[in-house]
N, C-alpha and C. Protein backbone atom coordinates (compact mmCIF):
# COMPACT_ATOMS: atom_id res chain seq x y z
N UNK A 1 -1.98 -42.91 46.87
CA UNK A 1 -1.52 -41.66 47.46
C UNK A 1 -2.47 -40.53 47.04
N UNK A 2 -2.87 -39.75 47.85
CA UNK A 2 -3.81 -38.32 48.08
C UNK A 2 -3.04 -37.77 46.73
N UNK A 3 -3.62 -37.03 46.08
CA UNK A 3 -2.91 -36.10 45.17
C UNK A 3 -2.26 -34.52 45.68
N UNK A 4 -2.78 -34.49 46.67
CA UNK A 4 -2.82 -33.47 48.01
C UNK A 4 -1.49 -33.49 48.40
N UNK A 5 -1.02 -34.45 48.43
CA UNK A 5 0.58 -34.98 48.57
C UNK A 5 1.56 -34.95 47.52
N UNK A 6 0.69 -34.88 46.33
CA UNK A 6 2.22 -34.86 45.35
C UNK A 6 2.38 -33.81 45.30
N UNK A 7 3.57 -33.87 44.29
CA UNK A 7 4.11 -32.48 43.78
C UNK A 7 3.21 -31.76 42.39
N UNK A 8 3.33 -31.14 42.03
CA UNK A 8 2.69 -30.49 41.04
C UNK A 8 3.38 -29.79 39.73
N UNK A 9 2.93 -29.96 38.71
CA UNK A 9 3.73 -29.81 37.29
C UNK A 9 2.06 -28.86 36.63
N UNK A 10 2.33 -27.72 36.67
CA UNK A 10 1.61 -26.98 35.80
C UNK A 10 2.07 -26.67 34.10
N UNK A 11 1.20 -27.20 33.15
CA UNK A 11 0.92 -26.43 32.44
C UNK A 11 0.26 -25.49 31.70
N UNK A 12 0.58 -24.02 31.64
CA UNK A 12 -0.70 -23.14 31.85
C UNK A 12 -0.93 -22.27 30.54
N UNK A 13 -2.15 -22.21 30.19
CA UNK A 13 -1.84 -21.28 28.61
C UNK A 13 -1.84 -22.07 27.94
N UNK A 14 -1.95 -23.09 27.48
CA UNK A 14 -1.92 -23.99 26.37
C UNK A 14 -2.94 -23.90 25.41
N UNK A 15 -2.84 -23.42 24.09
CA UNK A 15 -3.86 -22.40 22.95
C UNK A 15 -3.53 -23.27 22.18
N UNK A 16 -4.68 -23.72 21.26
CA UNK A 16 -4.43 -24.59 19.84
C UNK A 16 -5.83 -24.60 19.34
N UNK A 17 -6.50 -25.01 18.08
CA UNK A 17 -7.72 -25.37 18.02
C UNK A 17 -7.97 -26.47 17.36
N UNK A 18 -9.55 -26.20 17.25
CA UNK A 18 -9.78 -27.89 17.05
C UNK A 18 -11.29 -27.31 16.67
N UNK A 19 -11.74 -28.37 16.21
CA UNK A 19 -13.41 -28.72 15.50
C UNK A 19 -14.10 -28.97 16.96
N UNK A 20 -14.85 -28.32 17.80
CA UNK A 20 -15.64 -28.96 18.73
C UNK A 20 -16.79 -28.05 19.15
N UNK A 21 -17.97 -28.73 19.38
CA UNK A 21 -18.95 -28.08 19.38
C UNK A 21 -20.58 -29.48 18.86
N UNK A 22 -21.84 -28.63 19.06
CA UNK A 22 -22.20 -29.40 18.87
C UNK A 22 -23.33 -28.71 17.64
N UNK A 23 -23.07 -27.63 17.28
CA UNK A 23 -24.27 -26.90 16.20
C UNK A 23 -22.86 -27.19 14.75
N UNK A 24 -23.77 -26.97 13.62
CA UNK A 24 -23.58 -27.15 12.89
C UNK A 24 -22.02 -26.03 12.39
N UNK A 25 -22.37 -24.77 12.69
CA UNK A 25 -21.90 -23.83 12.68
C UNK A 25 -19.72 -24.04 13.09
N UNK A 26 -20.21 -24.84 14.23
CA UNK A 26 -18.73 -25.20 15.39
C UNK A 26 -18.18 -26.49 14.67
N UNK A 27 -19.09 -27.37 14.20
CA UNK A 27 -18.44 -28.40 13.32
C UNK A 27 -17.52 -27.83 11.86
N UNK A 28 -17.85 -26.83 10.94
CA UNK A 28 -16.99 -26.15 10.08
C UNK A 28 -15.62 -25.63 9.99
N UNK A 29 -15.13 -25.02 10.89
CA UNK A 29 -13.80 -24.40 11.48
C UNK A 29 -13.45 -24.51 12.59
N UNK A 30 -12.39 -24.89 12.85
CA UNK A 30 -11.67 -25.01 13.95
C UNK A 30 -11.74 -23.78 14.82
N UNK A 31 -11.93 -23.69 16.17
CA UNK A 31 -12.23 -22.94 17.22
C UNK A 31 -10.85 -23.07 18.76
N UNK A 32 -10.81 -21.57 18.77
CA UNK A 32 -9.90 -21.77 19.95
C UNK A 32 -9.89 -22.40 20.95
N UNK A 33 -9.04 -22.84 21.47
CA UNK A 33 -9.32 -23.85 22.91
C UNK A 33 -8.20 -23.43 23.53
N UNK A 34 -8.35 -23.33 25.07
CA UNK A 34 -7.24 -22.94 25.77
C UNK A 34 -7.10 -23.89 26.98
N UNK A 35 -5.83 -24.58 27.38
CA UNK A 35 -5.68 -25.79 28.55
C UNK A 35 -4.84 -25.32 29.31
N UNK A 36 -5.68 -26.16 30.91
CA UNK A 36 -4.50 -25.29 31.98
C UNK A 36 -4.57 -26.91 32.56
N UNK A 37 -3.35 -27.39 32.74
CA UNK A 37 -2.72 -28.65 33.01
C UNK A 37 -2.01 -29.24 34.40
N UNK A 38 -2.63 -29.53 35.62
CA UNK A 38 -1.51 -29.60 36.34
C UNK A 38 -1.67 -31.42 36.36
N UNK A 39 0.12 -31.44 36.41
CA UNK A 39 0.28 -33.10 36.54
C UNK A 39 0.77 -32.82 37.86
N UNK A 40 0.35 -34.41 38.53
CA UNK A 40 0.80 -34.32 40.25
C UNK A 40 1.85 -35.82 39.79
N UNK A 41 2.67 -35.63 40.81
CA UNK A 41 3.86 -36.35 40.76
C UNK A 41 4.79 -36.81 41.62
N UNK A 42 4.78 -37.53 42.29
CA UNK A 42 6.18 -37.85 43.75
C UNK A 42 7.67 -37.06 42.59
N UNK A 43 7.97 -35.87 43.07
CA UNK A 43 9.35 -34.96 42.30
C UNK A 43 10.19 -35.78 43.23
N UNK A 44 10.10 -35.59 44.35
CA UNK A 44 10.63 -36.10 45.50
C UNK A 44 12.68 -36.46 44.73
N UNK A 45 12.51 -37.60 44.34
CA UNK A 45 14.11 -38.28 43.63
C UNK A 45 14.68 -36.92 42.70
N UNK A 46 13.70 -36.91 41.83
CA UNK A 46 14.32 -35.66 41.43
C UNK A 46 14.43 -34.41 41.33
N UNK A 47 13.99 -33.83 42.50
CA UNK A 47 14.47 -32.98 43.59
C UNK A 47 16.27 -33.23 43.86
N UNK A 48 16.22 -34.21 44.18
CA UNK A 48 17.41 -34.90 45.23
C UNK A 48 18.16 -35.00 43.94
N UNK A 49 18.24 -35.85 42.97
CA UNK A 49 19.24 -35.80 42.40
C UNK A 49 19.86 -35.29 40.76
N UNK A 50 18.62 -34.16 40.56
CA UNK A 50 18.72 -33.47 39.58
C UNK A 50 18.53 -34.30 38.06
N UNK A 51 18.49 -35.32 37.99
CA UNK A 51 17.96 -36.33 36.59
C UNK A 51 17.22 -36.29 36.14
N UNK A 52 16.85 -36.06 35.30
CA UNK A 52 15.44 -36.00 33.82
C UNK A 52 14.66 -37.14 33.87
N UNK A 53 15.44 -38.31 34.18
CA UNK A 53 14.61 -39.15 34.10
C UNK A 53 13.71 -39.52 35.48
N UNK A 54 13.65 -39.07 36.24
CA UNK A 54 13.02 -39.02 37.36
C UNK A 54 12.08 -37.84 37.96
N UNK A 55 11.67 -37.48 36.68
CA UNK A 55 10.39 -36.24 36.60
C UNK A 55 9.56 -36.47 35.68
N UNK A 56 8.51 -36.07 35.49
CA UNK A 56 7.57 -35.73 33.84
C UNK A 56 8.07 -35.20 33.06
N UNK A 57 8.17 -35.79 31.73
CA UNK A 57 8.61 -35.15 30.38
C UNK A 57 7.22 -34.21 29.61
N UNK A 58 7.15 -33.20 30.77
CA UNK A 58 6.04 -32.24 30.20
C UNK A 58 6.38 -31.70 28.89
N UNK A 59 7.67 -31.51 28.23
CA UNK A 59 6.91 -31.27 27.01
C UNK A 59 6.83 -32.67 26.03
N UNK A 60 6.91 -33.74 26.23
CA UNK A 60 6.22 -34.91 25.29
C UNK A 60 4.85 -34.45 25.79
N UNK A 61 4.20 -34.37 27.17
CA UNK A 61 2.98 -34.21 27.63
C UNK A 61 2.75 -33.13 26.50
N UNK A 62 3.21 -32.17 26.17
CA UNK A 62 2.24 -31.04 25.76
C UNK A 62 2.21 -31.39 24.50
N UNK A 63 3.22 -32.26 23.87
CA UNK A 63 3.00 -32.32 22.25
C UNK A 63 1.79 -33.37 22.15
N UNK A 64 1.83 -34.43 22.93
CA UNK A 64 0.54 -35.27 22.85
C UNK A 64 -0.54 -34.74 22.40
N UNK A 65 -0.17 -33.64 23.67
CA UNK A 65 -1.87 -32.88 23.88
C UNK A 65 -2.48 -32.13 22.52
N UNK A 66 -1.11 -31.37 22.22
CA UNK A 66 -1.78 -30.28 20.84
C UNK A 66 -1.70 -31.47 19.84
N UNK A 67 -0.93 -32.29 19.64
CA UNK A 67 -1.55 -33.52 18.14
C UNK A 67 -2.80 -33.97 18.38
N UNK A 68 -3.68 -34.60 19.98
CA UNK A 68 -4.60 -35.20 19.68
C UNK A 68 -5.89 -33.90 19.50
N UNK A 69 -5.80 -32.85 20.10
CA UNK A 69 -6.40 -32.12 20.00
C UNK A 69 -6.94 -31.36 18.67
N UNK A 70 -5.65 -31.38 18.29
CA UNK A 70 -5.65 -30.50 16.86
C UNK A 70 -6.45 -31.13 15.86
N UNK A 71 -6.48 -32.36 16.01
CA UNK A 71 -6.90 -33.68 14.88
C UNK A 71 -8.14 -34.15 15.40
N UNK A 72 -8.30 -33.75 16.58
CA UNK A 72 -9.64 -34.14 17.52
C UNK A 72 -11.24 -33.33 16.66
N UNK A 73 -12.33 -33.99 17.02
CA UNK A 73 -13.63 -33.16 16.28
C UNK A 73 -14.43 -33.41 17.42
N UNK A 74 -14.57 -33.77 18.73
CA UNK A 74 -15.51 -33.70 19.47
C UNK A 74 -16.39 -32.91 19.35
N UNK A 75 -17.98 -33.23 20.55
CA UNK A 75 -18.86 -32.42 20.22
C UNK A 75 -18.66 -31.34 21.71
N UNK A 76 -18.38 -32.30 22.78
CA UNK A 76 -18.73 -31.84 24.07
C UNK A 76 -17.57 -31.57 24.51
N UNK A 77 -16.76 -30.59 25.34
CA UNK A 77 -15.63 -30.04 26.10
C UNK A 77 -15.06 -31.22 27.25
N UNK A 78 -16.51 -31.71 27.85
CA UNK A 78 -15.95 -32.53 29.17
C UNK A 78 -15.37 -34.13 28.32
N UNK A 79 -15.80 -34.18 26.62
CA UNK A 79 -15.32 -35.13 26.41
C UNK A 79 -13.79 -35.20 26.01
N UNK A 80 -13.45 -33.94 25.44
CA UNK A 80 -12.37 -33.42 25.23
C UNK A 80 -10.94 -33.30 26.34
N UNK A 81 -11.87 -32.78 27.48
CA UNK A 81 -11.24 -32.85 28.42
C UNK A 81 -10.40 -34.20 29.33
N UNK A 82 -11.57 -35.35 28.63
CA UNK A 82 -10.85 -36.47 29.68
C UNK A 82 -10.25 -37.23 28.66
N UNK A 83 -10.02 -36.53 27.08
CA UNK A 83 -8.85 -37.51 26.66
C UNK A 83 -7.61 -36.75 26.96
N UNK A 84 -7.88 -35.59 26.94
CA UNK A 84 -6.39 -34.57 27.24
C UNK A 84 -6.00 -35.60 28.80
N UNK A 85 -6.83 -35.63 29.62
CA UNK A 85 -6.70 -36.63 30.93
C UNK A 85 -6.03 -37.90 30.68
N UNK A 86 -6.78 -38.50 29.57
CA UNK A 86 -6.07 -39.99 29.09
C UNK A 86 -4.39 -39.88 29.01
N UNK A 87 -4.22 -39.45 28.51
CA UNK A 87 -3.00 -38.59 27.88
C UNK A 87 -2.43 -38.72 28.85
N UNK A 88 -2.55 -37.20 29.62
CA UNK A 88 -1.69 -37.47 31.13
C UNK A 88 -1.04 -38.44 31.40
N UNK A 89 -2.58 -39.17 31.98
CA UNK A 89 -2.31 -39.93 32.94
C UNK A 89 -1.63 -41.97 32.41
N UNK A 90 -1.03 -41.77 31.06
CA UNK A 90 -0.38 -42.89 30.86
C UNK A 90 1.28 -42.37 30.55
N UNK A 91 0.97 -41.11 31.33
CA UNK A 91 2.85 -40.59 31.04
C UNK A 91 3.46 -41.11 32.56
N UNK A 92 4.35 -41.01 32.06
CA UNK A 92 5.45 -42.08 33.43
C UNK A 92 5.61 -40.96 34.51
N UNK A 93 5.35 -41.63 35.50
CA UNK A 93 5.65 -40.53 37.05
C UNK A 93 3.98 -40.00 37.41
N UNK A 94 3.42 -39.83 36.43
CA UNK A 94 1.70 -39.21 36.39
C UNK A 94 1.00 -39.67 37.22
N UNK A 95 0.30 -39.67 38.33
CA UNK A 95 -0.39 -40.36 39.31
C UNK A 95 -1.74 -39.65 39.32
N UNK A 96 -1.86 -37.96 38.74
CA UNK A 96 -3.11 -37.56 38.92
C UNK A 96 -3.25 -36.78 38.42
N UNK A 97 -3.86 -36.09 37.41
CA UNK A 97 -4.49 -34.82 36.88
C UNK A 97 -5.70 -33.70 36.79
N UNK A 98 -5.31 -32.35 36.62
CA UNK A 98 -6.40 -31.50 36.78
C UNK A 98 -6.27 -31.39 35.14
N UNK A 99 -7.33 -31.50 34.87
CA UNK A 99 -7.58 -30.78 33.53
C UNK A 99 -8.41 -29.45 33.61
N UNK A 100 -8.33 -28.37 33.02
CA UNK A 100 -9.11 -27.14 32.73
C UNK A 100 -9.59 -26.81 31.97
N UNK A 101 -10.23 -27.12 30.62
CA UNK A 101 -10.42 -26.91 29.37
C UNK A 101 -11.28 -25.47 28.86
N UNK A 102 -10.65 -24.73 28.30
CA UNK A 102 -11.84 -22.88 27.87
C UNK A 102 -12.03 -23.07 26.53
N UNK A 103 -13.41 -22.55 26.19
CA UNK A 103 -13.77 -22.60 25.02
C UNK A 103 -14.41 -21.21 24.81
N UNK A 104 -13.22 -20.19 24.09
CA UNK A 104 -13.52 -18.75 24.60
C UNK A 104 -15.13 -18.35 23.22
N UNK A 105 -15.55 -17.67 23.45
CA UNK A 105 -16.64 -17.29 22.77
C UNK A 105 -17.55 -18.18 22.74
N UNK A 106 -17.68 -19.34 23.37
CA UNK A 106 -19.15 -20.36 23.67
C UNK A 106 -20.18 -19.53 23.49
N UNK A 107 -19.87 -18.62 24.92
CA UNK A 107 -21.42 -17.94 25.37
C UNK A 107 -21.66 -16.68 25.27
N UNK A 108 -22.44 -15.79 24.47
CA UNK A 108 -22.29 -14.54 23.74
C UNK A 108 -22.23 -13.47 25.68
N UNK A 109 -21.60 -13.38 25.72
CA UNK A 109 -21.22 -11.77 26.39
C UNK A 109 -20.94 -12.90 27.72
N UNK A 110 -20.10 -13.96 27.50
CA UNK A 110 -19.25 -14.50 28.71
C UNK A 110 -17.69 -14.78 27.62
N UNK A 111 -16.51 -14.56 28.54
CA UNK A 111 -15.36 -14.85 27.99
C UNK A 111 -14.78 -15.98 27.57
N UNK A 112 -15.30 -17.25 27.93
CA UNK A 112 -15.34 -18.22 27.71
C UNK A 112 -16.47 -19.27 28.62
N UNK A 113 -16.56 -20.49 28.37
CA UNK A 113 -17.35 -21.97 28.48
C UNK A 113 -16.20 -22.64 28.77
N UNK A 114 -15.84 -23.18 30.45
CA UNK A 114 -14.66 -24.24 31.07
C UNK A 114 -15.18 -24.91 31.72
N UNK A 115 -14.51 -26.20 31.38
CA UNK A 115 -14.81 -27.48 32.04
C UNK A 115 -13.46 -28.02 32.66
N UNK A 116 -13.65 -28.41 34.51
CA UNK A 116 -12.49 -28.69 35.39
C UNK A 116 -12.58 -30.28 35.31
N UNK A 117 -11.72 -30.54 35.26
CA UNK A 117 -12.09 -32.35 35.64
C UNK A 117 -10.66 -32.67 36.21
N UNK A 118 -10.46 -33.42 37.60
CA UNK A 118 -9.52 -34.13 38.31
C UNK A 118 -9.91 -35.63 37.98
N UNK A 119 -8.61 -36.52 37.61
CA UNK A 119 -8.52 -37.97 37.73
C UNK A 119 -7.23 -38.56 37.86
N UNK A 120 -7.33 -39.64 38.97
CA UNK A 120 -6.47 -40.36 38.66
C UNK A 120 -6.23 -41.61 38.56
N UNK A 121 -4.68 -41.72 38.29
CA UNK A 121 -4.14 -43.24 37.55
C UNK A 121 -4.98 -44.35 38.40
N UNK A 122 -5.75 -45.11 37.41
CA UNK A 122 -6.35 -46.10 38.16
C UNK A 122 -5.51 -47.45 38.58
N UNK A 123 -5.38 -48.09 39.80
CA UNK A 123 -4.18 -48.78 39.82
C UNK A 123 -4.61 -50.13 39.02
C-alpha cells in the first residue's frame, strides 16, 4: 500500500540529546537533537471502533525513540535517523515512516543541519 493512502500519526517536537557528530569536539557532550515523526497507518478500524488496540501506541514509539537516542553516540545524522526509522517501523500497525532529524547549531549562522528520510516496512 502507497503511504499516500494511509493515515498519518505525527510526532512533532521531539528534543533530547545525544553524543553525535563527527569532530572531536561533538564526541564530548551530548548535543541537542530535535525529531519530527510521522507514522503512516491503515486508522481506518480504529476510527470505527474507538479501541487502543487498533492504532499505534505512539507513546511506546516515543519512549523507544528518546532511550535509543539518548544512549546512542553516532557520528552521522542520516545514521541516526534510520535507527529512529528501525524503531518505527517494527511497531505494530507501522507500514511507513518519515523521519526528520535537526541538529540545531551544526552550521555557524544556520539554525540547524536536517536530515528527511521516508521508509517502509519491508514485506
Amino acid at each position: 500500500m502507497n503511504e499516500m493512502h494511509l493515515d498519518k500519526i505525527h510526532i512533532r517536537g521531539l528534543r533530547t540529546r545525544c553524543i553525535l557528530g563527527i569532530f572531536p569536539e561533538e564526541r564530548e557532550k551530548p548535543q541537542e537533537v530535535e525529531l519530527n515523526v510521522t507514522l503512516y497507518a491503515d486508522l481506518r478500524q480504529a476510527c470505527r471502533n474507538d479501541d487502543i488496540n487498533d492504532t499505534v501506541d505512539y507513546k511506546g514509539v516515543k519512549m523507544r525513540i528518546l532511550e535509543l537516542v539518548e544512549n546512542s553516540g553516532f557520528f552521522l545524522v542520516e545514521r541516526l535517523a534510520q535507527v529512529v526509522a528501525d524503531i518505527c517501523l517494527d511497531t505494530p500497525h507501522v507500514e511507513a515512516v518519515t523521519v526528520a532529524l535537526d541538529k540545531p547549531g551544526a552550521l555557524r549562522f544556520a539554525r540547524s543541519v536536517a536530515v528527511e528520510i521516508t521508509r517502509k516496512k519491508e514485506k
